[in-house]
N, C-alpha and C. Protein backbone atom coordinates (compact mmCIF):
# COMPACT_ATOMS: atom_id res chain seq x y z
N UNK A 1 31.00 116.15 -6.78
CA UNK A 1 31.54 114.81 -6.81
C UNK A 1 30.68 113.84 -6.01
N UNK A 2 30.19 113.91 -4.69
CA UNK A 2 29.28 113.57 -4.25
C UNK A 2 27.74 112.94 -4.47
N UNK A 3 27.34 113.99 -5.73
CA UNK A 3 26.18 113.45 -6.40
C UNK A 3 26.17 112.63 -7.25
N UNK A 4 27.63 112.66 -8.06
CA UNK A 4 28.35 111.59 -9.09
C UNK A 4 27.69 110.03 -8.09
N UNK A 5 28.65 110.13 -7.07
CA UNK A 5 28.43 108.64 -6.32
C UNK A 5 27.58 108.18 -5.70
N UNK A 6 26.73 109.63 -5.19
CA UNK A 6 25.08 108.78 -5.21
C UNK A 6 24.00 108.46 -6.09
N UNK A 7 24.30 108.86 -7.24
CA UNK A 7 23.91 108.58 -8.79
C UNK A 7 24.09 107.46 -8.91
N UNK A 8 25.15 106.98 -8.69
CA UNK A 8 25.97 105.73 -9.35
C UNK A 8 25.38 104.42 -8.48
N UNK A 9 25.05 104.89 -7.26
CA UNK A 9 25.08 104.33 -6.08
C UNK A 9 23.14 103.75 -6.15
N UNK A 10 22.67 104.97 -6.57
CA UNK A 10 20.97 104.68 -6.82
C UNK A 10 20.62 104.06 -8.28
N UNK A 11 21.38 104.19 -9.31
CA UNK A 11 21.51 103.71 -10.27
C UNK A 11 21.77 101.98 -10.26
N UNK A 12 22.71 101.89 -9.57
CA UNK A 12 22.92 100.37 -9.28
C UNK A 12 22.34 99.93 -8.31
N UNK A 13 21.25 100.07 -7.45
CA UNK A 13 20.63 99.81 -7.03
C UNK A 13 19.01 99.00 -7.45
N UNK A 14 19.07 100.10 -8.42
CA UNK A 14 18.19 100.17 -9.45
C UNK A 14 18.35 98.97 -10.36
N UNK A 15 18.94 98.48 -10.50
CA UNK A 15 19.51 97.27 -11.29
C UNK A 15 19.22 96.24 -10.36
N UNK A 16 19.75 96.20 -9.40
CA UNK A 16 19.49 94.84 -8.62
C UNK A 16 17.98 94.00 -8.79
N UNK A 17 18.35 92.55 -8.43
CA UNK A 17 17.19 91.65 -8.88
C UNK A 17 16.96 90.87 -7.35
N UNK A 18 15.82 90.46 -6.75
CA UNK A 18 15.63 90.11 -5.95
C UNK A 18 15.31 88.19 -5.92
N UNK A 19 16.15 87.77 -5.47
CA UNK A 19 16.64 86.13 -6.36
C UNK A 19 16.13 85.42 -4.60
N UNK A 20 15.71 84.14 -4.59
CA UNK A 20 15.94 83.32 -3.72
C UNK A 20 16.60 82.37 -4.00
N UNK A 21 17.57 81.36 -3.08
CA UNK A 21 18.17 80.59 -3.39
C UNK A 21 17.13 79.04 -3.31
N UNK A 22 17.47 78.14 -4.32
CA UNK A 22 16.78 77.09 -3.98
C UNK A 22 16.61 76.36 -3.23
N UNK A 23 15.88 75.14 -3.17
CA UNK A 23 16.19 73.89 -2.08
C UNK A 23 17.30 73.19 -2.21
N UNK A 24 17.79 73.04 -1.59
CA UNK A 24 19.42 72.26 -1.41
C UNK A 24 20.36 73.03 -2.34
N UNK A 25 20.54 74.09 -2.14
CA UNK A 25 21.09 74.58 -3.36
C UNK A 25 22.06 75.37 -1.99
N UNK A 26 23.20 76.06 -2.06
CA UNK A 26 24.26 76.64 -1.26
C UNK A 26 24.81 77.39 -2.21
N UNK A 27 25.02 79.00 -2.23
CA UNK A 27 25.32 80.26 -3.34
C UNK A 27 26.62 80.62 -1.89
N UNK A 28 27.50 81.27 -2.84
CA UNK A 28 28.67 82.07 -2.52
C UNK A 28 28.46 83.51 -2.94
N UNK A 29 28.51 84.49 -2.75
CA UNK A 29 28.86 85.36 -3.92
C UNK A 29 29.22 86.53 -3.31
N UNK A 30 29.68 86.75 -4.08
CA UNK A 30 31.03 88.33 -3.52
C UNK A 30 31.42 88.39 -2.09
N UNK A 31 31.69 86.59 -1.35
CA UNK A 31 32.34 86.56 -0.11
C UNK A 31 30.94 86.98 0.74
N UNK A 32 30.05 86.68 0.34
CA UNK A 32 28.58 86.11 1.58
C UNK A 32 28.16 84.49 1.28
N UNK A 33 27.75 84.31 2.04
CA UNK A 33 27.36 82.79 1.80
C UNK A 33 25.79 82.75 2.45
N UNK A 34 25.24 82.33 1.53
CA UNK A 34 23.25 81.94 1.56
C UNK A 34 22.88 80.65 1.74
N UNK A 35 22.17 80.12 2.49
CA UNK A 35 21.96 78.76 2.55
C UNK A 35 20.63 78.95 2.10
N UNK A 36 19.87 77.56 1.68
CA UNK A 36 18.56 77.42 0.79
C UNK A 36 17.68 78.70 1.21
N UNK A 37 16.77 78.96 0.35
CA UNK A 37 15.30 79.64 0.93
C UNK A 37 15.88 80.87 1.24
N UNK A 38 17.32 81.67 1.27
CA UNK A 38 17.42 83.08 1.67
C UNK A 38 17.14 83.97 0.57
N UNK A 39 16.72 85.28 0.54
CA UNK A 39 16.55 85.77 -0.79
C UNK A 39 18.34 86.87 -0.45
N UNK A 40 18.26 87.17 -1.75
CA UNK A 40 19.51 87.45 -2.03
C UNK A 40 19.15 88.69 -2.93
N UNK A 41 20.09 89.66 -3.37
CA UNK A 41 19.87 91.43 -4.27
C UNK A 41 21.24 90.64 -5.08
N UNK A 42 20.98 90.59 -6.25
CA UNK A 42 21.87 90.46 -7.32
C UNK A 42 21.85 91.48 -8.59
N UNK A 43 22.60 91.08 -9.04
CA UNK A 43 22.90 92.47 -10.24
C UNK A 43 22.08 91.16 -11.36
N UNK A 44 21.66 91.79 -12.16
CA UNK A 44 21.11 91.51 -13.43
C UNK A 44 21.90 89.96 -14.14
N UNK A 45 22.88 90.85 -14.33
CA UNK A 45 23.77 89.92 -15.22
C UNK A 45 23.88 88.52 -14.54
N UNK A 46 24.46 88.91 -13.14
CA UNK A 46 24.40 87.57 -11.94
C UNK A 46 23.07 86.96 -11.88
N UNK A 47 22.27 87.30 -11.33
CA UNK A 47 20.83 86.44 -11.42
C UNK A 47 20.51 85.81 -12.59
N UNK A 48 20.85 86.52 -13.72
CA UNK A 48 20.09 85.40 -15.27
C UNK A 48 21.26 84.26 -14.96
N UNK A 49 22.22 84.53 -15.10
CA UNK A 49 23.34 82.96 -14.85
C UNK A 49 23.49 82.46 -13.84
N UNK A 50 22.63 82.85 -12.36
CA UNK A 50 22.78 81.55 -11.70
C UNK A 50 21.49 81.14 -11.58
N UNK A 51 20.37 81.81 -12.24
CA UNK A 51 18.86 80.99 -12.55
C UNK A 51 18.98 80.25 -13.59
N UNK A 52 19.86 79.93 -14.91
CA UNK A 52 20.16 79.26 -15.80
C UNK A 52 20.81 78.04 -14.95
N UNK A 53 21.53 78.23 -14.38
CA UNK A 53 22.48 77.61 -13.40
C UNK A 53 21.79 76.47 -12.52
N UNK A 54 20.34 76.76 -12.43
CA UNK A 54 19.30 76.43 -11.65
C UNK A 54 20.22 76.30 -9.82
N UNK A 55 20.32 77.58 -9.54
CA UNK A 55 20.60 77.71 -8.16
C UNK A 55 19.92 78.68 -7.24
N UNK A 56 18.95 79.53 -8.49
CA UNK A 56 18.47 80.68 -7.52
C UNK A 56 17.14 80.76 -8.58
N UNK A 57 16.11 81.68 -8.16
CA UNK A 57 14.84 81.77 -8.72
C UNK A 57 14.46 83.16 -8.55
N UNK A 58 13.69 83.95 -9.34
CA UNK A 58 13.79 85.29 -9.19
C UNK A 58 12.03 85.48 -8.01
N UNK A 59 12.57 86.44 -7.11
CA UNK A 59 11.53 86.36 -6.04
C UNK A 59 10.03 86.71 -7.08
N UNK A 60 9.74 87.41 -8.15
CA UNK A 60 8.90 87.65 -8.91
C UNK A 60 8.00 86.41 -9.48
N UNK A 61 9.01 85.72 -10.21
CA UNK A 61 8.28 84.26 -10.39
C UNK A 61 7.82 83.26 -9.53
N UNK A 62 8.44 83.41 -8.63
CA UNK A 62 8.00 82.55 -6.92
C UNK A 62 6.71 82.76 -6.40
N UNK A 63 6.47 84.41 -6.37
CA UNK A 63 5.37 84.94 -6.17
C UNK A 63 4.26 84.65 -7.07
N UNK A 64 4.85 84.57 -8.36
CA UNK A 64 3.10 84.57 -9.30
C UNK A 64 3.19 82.88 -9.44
N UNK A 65 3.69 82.09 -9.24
CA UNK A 65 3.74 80.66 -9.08
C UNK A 65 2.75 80.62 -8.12
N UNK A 66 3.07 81.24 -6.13
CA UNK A 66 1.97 80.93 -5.52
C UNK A 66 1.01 80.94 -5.59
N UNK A 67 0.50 82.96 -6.46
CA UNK A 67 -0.64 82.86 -6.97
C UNK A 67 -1.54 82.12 -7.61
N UNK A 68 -1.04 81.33 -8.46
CA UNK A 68 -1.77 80.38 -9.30
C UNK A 68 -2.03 79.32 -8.88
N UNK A 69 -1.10 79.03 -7.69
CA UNK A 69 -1.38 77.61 -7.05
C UNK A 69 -2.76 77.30 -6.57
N UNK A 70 -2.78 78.39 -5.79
CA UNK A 70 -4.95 78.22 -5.27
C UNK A 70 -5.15 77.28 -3.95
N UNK A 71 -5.79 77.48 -3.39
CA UNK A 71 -5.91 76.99 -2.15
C UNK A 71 -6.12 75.48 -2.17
N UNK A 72 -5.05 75.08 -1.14
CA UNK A 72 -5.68 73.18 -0.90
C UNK A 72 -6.53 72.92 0.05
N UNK A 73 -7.09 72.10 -0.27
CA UNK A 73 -7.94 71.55 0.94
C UNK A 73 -7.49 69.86 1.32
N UNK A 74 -7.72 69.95 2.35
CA UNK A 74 -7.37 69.11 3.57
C UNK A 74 -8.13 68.31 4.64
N UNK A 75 -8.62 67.12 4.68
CA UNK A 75 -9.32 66.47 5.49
C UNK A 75 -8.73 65.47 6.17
N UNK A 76 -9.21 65.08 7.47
CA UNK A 76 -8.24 64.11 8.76
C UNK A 76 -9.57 63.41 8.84
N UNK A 77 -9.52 61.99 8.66
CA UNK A 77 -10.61 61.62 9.45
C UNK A 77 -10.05 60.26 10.15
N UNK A 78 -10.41 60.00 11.20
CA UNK A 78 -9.86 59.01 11.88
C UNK A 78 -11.06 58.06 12.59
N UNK A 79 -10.60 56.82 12.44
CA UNK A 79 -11.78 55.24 12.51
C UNK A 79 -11.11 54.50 13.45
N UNK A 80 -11.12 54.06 14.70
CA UNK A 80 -10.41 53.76 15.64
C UNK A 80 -9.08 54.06 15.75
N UNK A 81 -8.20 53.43 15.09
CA UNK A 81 -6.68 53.46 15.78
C UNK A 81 -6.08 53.80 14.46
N UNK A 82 -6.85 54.03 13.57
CA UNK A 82 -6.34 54.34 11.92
C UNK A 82 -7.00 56.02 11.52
N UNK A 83 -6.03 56.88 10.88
CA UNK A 83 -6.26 58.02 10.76
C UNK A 83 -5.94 57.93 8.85
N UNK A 84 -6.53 58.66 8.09
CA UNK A 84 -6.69 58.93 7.21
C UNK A 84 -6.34 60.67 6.71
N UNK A 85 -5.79 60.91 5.74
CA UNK A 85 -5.58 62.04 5.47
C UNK A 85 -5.85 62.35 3.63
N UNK A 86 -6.71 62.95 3.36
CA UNK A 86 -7.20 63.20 2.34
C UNK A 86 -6.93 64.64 1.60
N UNK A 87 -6.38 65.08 0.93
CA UNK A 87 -5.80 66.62 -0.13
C UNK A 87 -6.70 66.90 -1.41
N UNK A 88 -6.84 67.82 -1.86
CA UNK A 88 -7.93 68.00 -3.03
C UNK A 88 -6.97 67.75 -4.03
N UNK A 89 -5.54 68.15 -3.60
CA UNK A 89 -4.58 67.96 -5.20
C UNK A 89 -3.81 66.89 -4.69
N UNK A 90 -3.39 66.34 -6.48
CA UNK A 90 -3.07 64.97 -6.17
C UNK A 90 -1.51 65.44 -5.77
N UNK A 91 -0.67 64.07 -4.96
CA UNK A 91 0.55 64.17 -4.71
C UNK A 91 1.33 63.76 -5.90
N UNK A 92 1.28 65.36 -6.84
CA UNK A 92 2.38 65.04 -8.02
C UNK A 92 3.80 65.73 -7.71
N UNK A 93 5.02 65.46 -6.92
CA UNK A 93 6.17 66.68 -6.70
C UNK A 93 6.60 67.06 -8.47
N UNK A 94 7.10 68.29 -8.45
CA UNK A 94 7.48 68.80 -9.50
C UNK A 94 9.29 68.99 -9.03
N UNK A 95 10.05 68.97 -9.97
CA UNK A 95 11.70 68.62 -9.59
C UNK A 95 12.21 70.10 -9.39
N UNK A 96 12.83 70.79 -8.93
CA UNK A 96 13.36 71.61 -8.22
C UNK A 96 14.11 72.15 -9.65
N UNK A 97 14.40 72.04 -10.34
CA UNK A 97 14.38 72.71 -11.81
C UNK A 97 13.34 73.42 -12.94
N UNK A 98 12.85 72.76 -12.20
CA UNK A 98 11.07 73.36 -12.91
C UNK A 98 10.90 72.64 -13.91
N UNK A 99 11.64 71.75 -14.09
CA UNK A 99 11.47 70.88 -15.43
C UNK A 99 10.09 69.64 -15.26
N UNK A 100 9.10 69.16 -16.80
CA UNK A 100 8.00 68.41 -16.43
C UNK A 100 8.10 67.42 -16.82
């Protein structure tokens, strides 16, 4: 009986999805409460509907997002009492839905 419930127990484990919650975004679920930026273990079914939901993001896509981002570069240059700050990428924000 024992192996039944650690079967069951590694099995559903096995299922779980590794989700972060968004920016300004506040998740409840099964009586825990996550504030932005925490990552969270959800079951399958839960993570596709609250990433539809646009409240959580799966830690997988987060990761290959950074990847592709690529390094910025960054310059300070300052002329008496005036400082300047210069970025290689332009300041385009993208909306917290992922939408373009």
């Amino acid at each position: 009986m024992a192996k039944d419930k650690t079967s069951e127990a590694a099995s559903e484990a096995a299922d779980l999805v590794s989700v972060v919650v968004l920016k300004g975004k506040h998740l409840r679920h099964d009586g825990e409460e996550y504030a932005q930026n925490t990552r969270v273990q959800l079951s399958e079914a839960d993570s596709k509907r609250l990433i539809a939901l646009g409240f959580v993001k799966s830690l997988s896509d987060l990761q290959q997002e950074l990847e592709g981002a690529g390094p910025q570069e960054v310059s300070v240059t300052q002329t008496d009492s005036q400082t300047t700050i210069t970025t290689s990428d332009p300041a385009t924000p993208t909306p917290e839905n992922g939408a373009a």
